[in-house]
C-alpha atoms as a PDB file:
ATOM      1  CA  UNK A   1     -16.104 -17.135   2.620  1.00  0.00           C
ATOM      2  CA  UNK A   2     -15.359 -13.417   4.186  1.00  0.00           C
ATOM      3  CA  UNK A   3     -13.221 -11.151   2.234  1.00  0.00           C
ATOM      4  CA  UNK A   4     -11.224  -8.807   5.216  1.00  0.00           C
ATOM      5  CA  UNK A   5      -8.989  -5.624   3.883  1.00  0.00           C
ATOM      6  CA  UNK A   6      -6.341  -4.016   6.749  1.00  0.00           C
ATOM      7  CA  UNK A   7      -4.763  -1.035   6.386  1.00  0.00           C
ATOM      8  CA  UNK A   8      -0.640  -0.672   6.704  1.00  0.00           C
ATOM      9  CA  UNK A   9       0.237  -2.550   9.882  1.00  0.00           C
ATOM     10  CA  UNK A  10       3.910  -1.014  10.000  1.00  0.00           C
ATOM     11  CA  UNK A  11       5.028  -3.565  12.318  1.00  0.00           C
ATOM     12  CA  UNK A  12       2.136  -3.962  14.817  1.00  0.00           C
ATOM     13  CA  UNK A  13       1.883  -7.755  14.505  1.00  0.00           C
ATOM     14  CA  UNK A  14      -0.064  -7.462  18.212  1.00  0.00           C
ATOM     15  CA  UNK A  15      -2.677  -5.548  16.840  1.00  0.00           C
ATOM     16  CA  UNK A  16      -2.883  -7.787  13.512  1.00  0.00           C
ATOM     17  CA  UNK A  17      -3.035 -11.033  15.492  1.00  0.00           C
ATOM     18  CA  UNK A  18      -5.974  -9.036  17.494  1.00  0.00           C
ATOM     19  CA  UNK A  19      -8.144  -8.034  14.824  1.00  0.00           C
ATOM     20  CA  UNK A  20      -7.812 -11.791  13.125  1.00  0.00           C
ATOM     21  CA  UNK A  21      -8.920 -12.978  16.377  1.00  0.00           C
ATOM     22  CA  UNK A  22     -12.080 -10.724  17.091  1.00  0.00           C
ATOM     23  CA  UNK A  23     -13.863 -12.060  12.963  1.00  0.00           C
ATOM     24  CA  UNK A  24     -12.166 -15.999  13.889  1.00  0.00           C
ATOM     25  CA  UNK A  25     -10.509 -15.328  10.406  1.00  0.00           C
ATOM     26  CA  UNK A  26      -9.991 -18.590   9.054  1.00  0.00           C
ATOM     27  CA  UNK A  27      -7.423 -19.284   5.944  1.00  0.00           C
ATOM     28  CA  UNK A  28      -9.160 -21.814   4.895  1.00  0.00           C
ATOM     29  CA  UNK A  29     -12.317 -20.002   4.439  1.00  0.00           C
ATOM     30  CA  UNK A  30     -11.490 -16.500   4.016  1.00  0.00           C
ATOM     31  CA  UNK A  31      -9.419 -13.957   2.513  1.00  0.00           C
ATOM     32  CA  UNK A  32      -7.184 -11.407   4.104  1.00  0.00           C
ATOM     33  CA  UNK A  33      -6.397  -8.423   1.559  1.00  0.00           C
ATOM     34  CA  UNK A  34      -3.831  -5.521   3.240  1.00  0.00           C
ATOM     35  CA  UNK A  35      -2.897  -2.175   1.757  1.00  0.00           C
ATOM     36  CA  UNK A  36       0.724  -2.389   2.270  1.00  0.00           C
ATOM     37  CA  UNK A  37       3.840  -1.047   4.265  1.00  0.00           C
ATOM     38  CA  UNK A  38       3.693  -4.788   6.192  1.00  0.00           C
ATOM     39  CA  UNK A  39       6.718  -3.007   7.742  1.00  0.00           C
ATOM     40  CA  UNK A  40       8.737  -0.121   9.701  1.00  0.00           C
ATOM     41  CA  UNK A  41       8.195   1.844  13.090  1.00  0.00           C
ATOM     42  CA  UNK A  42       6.392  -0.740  14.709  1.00  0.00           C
ATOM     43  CA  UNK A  43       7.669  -3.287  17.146  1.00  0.00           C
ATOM     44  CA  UNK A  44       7.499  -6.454  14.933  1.00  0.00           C
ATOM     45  CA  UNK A  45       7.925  -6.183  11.475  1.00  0.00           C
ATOM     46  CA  UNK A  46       9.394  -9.297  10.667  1.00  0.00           C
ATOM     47  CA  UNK A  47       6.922 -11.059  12.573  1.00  0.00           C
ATOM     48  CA  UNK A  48       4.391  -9.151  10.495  1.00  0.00           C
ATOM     49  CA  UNK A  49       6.079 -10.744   7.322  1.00  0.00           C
ATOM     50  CA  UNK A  50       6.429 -14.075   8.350  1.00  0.00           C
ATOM     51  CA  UNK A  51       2.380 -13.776   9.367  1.00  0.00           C
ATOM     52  CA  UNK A  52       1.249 -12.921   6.291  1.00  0.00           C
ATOM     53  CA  UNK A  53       3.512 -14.972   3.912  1.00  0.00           C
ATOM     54  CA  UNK A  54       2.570 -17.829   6.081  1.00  0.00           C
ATOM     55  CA  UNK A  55      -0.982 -17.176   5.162  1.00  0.00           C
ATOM     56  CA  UNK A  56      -0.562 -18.211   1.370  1.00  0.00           C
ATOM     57  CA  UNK A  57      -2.934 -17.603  -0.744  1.00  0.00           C
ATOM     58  CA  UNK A  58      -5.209 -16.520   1.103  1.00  0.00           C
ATOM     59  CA  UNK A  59      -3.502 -13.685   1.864  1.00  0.00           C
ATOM     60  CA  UNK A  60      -2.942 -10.778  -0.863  1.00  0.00           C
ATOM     61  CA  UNK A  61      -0.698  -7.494  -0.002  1.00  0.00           C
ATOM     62  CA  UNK A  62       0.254  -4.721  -2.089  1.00  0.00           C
ATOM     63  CA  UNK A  63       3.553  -3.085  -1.818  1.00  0.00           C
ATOM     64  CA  UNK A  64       4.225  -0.208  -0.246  1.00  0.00           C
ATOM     65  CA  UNK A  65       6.350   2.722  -0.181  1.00  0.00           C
ATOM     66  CA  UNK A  66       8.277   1.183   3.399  1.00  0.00           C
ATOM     67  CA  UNK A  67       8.222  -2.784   1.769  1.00  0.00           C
ATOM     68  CA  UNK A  68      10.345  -0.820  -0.931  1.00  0.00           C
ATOM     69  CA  UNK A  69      12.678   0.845   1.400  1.00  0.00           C
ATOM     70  CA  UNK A  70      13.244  -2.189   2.966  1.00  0.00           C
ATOM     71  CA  UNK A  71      14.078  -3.742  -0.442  1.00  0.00           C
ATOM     72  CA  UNK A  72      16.402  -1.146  -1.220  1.00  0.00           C
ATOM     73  CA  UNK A  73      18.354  -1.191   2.274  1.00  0.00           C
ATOM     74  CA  UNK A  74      18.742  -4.904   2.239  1.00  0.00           C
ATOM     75  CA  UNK A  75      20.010  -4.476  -1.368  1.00  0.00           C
ATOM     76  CA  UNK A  76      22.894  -1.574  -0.285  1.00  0.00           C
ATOM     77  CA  UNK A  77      20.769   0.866  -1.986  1.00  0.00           C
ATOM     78  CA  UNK A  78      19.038   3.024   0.393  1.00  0.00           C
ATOM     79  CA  UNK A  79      19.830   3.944   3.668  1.00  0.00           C
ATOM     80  CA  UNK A  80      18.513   2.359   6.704  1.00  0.00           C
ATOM     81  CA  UNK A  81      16.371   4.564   9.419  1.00  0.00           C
ATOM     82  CA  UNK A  82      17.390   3.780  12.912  1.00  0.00           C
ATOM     83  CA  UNK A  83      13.188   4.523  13.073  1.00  0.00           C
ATOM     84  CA  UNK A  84      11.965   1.709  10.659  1.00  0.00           C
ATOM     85  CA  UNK A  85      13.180  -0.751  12.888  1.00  0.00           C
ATOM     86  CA  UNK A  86      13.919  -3.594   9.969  1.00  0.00           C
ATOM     87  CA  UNK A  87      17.532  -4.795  11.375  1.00  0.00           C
ATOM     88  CA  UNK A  88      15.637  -7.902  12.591  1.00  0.00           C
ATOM     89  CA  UNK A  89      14.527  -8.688   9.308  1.00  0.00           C
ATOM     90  CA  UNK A  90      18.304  -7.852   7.650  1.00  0.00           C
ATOM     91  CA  UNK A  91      19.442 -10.379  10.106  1.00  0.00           C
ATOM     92  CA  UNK A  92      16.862 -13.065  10.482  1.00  0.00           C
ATOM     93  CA  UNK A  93      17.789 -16.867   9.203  1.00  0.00           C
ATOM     94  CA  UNK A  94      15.168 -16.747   6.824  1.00  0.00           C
ATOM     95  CA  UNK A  95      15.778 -13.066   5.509  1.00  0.00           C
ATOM     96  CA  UNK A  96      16.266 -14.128   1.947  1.00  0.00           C
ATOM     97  CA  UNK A  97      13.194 -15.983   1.660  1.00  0.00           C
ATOM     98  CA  UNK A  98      10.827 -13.005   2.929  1.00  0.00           C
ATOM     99  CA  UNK A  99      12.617 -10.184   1.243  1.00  0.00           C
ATOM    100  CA  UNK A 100      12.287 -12.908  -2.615  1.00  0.00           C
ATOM    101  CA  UNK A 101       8.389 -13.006  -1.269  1.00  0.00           C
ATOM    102  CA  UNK A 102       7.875  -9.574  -0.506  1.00  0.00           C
ATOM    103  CA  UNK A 103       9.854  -8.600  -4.083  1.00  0.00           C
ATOM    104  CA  UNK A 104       7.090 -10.611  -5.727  1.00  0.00           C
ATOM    105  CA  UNK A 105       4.168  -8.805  -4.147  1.00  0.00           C
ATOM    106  CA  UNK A 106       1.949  -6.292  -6.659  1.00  0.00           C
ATOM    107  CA  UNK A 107       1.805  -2.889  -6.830  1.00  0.00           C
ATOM    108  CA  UNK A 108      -1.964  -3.077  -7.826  1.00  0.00           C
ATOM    109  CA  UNK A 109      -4.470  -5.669  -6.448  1.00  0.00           C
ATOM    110  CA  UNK A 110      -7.917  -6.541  -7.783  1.00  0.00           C
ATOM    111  CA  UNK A 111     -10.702  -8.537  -6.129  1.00  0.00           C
ATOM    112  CA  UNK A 112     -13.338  -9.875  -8.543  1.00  0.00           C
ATOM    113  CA  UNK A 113     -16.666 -11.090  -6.419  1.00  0.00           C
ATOM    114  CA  UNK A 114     -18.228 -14.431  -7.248  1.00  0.00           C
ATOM    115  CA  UNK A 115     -21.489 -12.978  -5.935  1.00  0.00           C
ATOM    116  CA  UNK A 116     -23.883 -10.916  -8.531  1.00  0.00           C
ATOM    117  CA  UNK A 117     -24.370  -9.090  -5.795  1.00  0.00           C
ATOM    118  CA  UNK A 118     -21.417  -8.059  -4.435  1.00  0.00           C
ATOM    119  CA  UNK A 119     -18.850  -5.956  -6.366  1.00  0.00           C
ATOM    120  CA  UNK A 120     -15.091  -6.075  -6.559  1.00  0.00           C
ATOM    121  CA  UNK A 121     -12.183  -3.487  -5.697  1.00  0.00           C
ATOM    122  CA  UNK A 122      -9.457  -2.113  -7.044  1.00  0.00           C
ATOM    123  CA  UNK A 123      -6.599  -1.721  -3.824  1.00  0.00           C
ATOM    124  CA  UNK A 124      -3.283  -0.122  -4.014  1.00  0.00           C
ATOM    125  CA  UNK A 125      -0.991   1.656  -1.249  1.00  0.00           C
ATOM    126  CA  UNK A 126      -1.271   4.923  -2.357  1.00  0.00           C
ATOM    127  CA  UNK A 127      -3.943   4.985  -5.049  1.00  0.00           C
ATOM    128  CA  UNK A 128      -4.263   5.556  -8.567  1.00  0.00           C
ATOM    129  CA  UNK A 129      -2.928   8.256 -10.545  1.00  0.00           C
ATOM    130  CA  UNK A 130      -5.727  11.238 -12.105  1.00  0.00           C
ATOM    131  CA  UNK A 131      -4.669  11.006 -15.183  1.00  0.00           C
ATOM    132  CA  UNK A 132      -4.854   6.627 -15.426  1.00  0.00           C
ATOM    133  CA  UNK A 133      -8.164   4.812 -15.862  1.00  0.00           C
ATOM    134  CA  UNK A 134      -8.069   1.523 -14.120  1.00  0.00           C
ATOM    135  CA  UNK A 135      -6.750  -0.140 -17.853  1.00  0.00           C
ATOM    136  CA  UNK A 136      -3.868   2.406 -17.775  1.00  0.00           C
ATOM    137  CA  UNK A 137      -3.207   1.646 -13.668  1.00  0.00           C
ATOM    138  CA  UNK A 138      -3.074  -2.113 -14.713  1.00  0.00           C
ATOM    139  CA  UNK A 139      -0.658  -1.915 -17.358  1.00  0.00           C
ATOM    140  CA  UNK A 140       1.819   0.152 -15.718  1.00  0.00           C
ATOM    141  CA  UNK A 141       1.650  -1.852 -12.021  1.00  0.00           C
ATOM    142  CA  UNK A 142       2.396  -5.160 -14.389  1.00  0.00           C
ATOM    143  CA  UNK A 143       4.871  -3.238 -16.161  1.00  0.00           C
ATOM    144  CA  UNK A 144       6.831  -2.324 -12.929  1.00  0.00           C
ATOM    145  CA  UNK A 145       6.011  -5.697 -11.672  1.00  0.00           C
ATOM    146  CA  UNK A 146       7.851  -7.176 -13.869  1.00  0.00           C
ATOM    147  CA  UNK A 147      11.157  -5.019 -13.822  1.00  0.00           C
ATOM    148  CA  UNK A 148      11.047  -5.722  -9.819  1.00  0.00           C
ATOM    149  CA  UNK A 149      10.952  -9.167 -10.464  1.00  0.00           C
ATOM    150  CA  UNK A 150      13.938  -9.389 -12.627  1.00  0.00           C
ATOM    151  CA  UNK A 151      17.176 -10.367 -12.374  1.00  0.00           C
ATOM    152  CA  UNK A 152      18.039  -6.704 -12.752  1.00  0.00           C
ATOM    153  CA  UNK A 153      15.551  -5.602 -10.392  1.00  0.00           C
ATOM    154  CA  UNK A 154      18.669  -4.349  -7.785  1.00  0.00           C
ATOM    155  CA  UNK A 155      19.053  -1.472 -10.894  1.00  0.00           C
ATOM    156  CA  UNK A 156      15.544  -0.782 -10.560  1.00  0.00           C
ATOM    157  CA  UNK A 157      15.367  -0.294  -7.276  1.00  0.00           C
ATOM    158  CA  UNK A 158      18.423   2.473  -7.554  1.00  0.00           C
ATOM    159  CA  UNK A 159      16.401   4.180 -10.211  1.00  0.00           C
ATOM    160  CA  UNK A 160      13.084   4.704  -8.256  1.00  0.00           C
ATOM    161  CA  UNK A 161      14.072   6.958  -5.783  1.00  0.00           C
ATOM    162  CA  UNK A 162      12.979  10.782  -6.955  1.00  0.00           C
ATOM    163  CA  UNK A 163       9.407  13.030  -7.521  1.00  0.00           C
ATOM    164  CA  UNK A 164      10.200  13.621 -11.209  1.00  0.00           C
ATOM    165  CA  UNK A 165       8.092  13.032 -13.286  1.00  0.00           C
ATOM    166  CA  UNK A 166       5.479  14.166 -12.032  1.00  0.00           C
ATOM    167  CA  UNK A 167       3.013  13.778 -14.706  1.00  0.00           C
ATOM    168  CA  UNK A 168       2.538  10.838 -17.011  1.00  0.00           C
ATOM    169  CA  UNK A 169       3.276  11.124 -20.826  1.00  0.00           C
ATOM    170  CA  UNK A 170       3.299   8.311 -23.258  1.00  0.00           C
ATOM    171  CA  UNK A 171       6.699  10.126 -24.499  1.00  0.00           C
ATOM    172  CA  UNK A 172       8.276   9.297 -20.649  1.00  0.00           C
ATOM    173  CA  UNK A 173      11.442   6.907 -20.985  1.00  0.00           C
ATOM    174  CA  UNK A 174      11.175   3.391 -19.204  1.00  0.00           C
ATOM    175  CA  UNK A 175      12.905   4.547 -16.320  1.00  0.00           C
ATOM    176  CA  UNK A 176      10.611   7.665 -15.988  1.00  0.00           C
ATOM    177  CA  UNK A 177       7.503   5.468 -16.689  1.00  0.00           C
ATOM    178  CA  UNK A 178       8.986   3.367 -13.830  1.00  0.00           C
ATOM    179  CA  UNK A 179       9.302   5.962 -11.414  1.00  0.00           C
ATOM    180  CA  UNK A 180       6.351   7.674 -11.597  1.00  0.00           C
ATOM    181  CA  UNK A 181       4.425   4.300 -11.381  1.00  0.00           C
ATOM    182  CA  UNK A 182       6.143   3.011  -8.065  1.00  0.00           C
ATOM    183  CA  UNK A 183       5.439   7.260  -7.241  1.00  0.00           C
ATOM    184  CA  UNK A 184       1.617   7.240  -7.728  1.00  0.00           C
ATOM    185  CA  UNK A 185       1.374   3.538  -6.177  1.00  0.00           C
ATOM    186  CA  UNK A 186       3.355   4.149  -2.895  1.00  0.00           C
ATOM    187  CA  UNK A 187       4.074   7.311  -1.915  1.00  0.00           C
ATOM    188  CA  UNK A 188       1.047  10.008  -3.824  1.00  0.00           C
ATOM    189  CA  UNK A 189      -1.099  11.767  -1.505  1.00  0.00           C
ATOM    190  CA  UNK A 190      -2.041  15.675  -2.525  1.00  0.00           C
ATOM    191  CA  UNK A 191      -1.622  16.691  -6.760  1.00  0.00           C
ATOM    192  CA  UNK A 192      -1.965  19.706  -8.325  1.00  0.00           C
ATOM    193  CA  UNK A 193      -5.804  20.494  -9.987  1.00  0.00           C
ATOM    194  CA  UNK A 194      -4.147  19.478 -13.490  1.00  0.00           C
ATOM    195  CA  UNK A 195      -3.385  16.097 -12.156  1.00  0.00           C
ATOM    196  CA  UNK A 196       0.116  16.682 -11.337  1.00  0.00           C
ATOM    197  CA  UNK A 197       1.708  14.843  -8.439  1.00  0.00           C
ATOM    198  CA  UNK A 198       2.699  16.785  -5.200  1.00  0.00           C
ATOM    199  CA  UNK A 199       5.306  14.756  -3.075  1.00  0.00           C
ATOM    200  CA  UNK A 200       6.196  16.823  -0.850  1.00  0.00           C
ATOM    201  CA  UNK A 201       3.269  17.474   1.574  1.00  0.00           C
ATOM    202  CA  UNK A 202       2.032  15.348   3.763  1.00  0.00           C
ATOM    203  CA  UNK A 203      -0.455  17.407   5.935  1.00  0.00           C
ATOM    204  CA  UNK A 204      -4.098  16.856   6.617  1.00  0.00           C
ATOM    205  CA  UNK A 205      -6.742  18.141   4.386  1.00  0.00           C
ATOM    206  CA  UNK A 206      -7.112  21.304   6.596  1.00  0.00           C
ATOM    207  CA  UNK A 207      -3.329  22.233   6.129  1.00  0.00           C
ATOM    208  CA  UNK A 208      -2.910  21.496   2.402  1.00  0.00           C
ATOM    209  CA  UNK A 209      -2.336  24.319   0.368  1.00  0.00           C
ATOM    210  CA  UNK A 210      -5.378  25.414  -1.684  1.00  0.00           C
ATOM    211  CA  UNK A 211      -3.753  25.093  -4.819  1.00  0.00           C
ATOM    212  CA  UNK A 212      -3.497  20.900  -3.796  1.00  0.00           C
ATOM    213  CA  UNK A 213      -6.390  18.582  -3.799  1.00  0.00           C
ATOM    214  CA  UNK A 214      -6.638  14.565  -3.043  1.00  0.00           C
ATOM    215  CA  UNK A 215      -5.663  12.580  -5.779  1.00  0.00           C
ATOM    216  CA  UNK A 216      -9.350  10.728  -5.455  1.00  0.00           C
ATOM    217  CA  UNK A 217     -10.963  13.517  -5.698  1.00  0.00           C
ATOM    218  CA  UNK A 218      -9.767  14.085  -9.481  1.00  0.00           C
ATOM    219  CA  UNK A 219     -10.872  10.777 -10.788  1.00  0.00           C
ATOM    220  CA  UNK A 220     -14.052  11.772 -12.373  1.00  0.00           C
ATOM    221  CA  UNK A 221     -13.818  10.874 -15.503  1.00  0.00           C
ATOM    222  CA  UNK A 222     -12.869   7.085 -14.570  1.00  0.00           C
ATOM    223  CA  UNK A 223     -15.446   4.508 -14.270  1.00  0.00           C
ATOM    224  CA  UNK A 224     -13.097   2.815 -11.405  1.00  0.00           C
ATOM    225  CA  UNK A 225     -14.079   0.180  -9.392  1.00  0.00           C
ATOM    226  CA  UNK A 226     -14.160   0.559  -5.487  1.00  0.00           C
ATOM    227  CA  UNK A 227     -11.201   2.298  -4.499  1.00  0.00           C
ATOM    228  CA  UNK A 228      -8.899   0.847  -1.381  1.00  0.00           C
ATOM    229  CA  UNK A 229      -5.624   2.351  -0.272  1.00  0.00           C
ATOM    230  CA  UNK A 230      -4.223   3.339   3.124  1.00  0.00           C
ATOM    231  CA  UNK A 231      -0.613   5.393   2.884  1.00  0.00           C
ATOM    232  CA  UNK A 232      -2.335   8.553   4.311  1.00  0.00           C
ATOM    233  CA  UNK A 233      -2.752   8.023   8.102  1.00  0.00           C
ATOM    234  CA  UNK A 234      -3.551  11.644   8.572  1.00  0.00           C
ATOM    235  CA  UNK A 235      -6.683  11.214   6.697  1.00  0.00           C
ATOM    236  CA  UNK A 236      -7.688   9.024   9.916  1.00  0.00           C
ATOM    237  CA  UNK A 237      -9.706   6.503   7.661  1.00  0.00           C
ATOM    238  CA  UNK A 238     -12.082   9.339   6.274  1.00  0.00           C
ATOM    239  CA  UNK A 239     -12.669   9.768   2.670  1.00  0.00           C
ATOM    240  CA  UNK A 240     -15.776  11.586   1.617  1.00  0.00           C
ATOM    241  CA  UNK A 241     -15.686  10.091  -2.387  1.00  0.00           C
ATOM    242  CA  UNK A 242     -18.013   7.220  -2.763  1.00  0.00           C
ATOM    243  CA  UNK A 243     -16.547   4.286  -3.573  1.00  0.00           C
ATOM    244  CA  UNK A 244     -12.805   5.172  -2.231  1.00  0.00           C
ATOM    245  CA  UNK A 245     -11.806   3.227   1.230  1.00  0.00           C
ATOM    246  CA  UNK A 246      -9.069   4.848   3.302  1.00  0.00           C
ATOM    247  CA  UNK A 247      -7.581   2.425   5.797  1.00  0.00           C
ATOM    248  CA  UNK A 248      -5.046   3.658   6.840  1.00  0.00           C
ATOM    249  CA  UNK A 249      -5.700   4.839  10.427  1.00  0.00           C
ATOM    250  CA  UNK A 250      -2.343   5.509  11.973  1.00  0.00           C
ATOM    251  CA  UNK A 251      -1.628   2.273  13.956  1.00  0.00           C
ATOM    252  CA  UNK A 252       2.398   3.117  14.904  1.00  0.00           C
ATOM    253  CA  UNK A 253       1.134   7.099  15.622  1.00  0.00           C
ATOM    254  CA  UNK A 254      -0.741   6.292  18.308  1.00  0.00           C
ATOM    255  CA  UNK A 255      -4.271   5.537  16.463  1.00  0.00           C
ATOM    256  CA  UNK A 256      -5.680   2.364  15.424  1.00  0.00           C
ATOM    257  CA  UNK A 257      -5.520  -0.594  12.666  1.00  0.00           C
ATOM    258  CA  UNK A 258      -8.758  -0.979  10.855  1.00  0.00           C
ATOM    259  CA  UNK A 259     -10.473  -4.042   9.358  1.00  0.00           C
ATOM    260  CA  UNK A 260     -12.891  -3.819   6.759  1.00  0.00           C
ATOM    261  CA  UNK A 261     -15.133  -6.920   6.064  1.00  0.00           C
ATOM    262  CA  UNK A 262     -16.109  -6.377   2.292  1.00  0.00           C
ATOM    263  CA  UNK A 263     -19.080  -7.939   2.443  1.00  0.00           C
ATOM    264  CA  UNK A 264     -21.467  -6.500   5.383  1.00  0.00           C
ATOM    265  CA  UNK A 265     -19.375  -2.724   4.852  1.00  0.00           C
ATOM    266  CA  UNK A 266     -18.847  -3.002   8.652  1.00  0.00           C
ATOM    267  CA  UNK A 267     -15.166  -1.319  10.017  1.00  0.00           C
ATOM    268  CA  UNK A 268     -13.474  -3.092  13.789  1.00  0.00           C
ATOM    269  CA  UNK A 269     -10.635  -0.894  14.814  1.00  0.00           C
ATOM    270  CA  UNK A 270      -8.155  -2.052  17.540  1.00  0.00           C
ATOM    271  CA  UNK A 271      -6.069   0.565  19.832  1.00  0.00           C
ATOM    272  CA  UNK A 272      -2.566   0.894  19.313  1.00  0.00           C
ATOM    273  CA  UNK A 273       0.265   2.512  21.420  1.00  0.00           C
ATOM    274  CA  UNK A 274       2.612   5.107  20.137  1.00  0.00           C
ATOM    275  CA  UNK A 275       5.157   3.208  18.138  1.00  0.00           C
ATOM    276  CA  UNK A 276       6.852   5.571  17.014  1.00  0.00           C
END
């Protein structure tokens, strides 16, 4: 068995297809793991759902901060962007059934290893939050799990759109606690040095302001497992932390969709055209 991870494919179901090709990935042997954002800007994002829920369990996604938006459109809550390209998925015959699938994905995904060996990972969209340890991260993804699993879950998606807080107390309210988790999940990139989150930039490292840092690089004091997360295609899949995994490679810009096979380390990137 051959555990794969892929960063956000954002539609590209071409250059998902390829890279499954190129390892023969085989359901019934191996594992396909993907850091979210299954959709938007790309040509084919309902294809790209009906791929990987067709893959079963031997597929596992996280959710990302686009799979949420799409949640919230289809709902009446958020707006649609003529640039996400989801109105295929809105009106597909089977919308109902991948939008109750996607709902159910996690915010937080661990791999435990069989092999003494080989260790596990931690994988999220975004990444974890400075101030969590992995325990904390765990709690709060199940907690927000569960409320966007409900049968009130339409509420919760109306109450997750906003940057505040942006630092996590044990004082927060339920709501707050909820926002800031689907925050540091989907959407975190840059924080202050305190551990504060910082939602509004979305530059490379050489145009953040000096007074932001990478959330990764402010998780020192954790013993975390191997990091995974994609979310930040202007990092261009490099991350100089050991142990933390960027993926996402900016497939729809113009850049490339990235496989990592867990177990040799090795990366296969495919080409993509400018999406969007």
């Amino acid at each position: 068995m051959t555990t794969y991870v892929i960063g956000d494919l954002q539609g590209c179901l071409t250059e998902l297809n390829s890279l499954l090709a190129e390892v023969a990935f085989n359901p019934s042997r191996d594992t396909l793991w993907l850091t979210g954002d299954l959709v938007a800007r790309g040509p084919d994002s309902l294809g790209c759902l009906r791929r990987v829920m067709a893959l079963g369990n031997a597929a596992t996604t996280v959710l990302g901060n686009h799979d949420l938006h799409l949640l919230a459109v289809a709902n009446g809550i958020g707006k649609p962007k003529a640039a996400d390209k989801i109105s295929p998925i809105l009106q597909a015959t089977d919308s109902a059934d991948l939008l109750y699938w996607l709902r159910q994905q996690p915010l937080l995904a661990e791999y435990t290893s069989g092999a003494a060996h080989q260790q596990g990972f931690a994988m999220s969209h975004a990444g974890i939050a400075p101030q969590w340890s992995i325990e904390q991260a765990r709690i709060a993804a199940r907690t927000a799990e569960t409320e966007l699993r409900s049968p009130h879950y339409q509420e919760r998606l109306r109450q997750m759109y906003g940057n505040e807080p942006d630092f996590w107390r044990s004082d927060l309210s339920d709501l707050e606690q909820l926002r800031f988790t689907i925050n540091s999940f989907t959407r975190m990139r840059l924080c202050h040095k305190d551990g504060r989150l910082d939602l509004a930039h979305k530059a490379t490292l050489s145009q953040a302001p000096e007074h932001l840092t990478p959330w990764f690089t402010l998780r020192d004091d954790h013993q975390d497992p191997p990091l995974i997360f994609g979310h930040w295609a202007a990092l261009e899949g490099q991350c100089e932390v050991p142990g933390v995994h960027a993926l996402d490679t900016g497939c729809v810009w113009g850049g490339s969709m990235t496989l990592l096979c867990w177990e040799t380390g090795e990366r296969i990137a495919t080409a993509c055209p400018v999406y969007a």
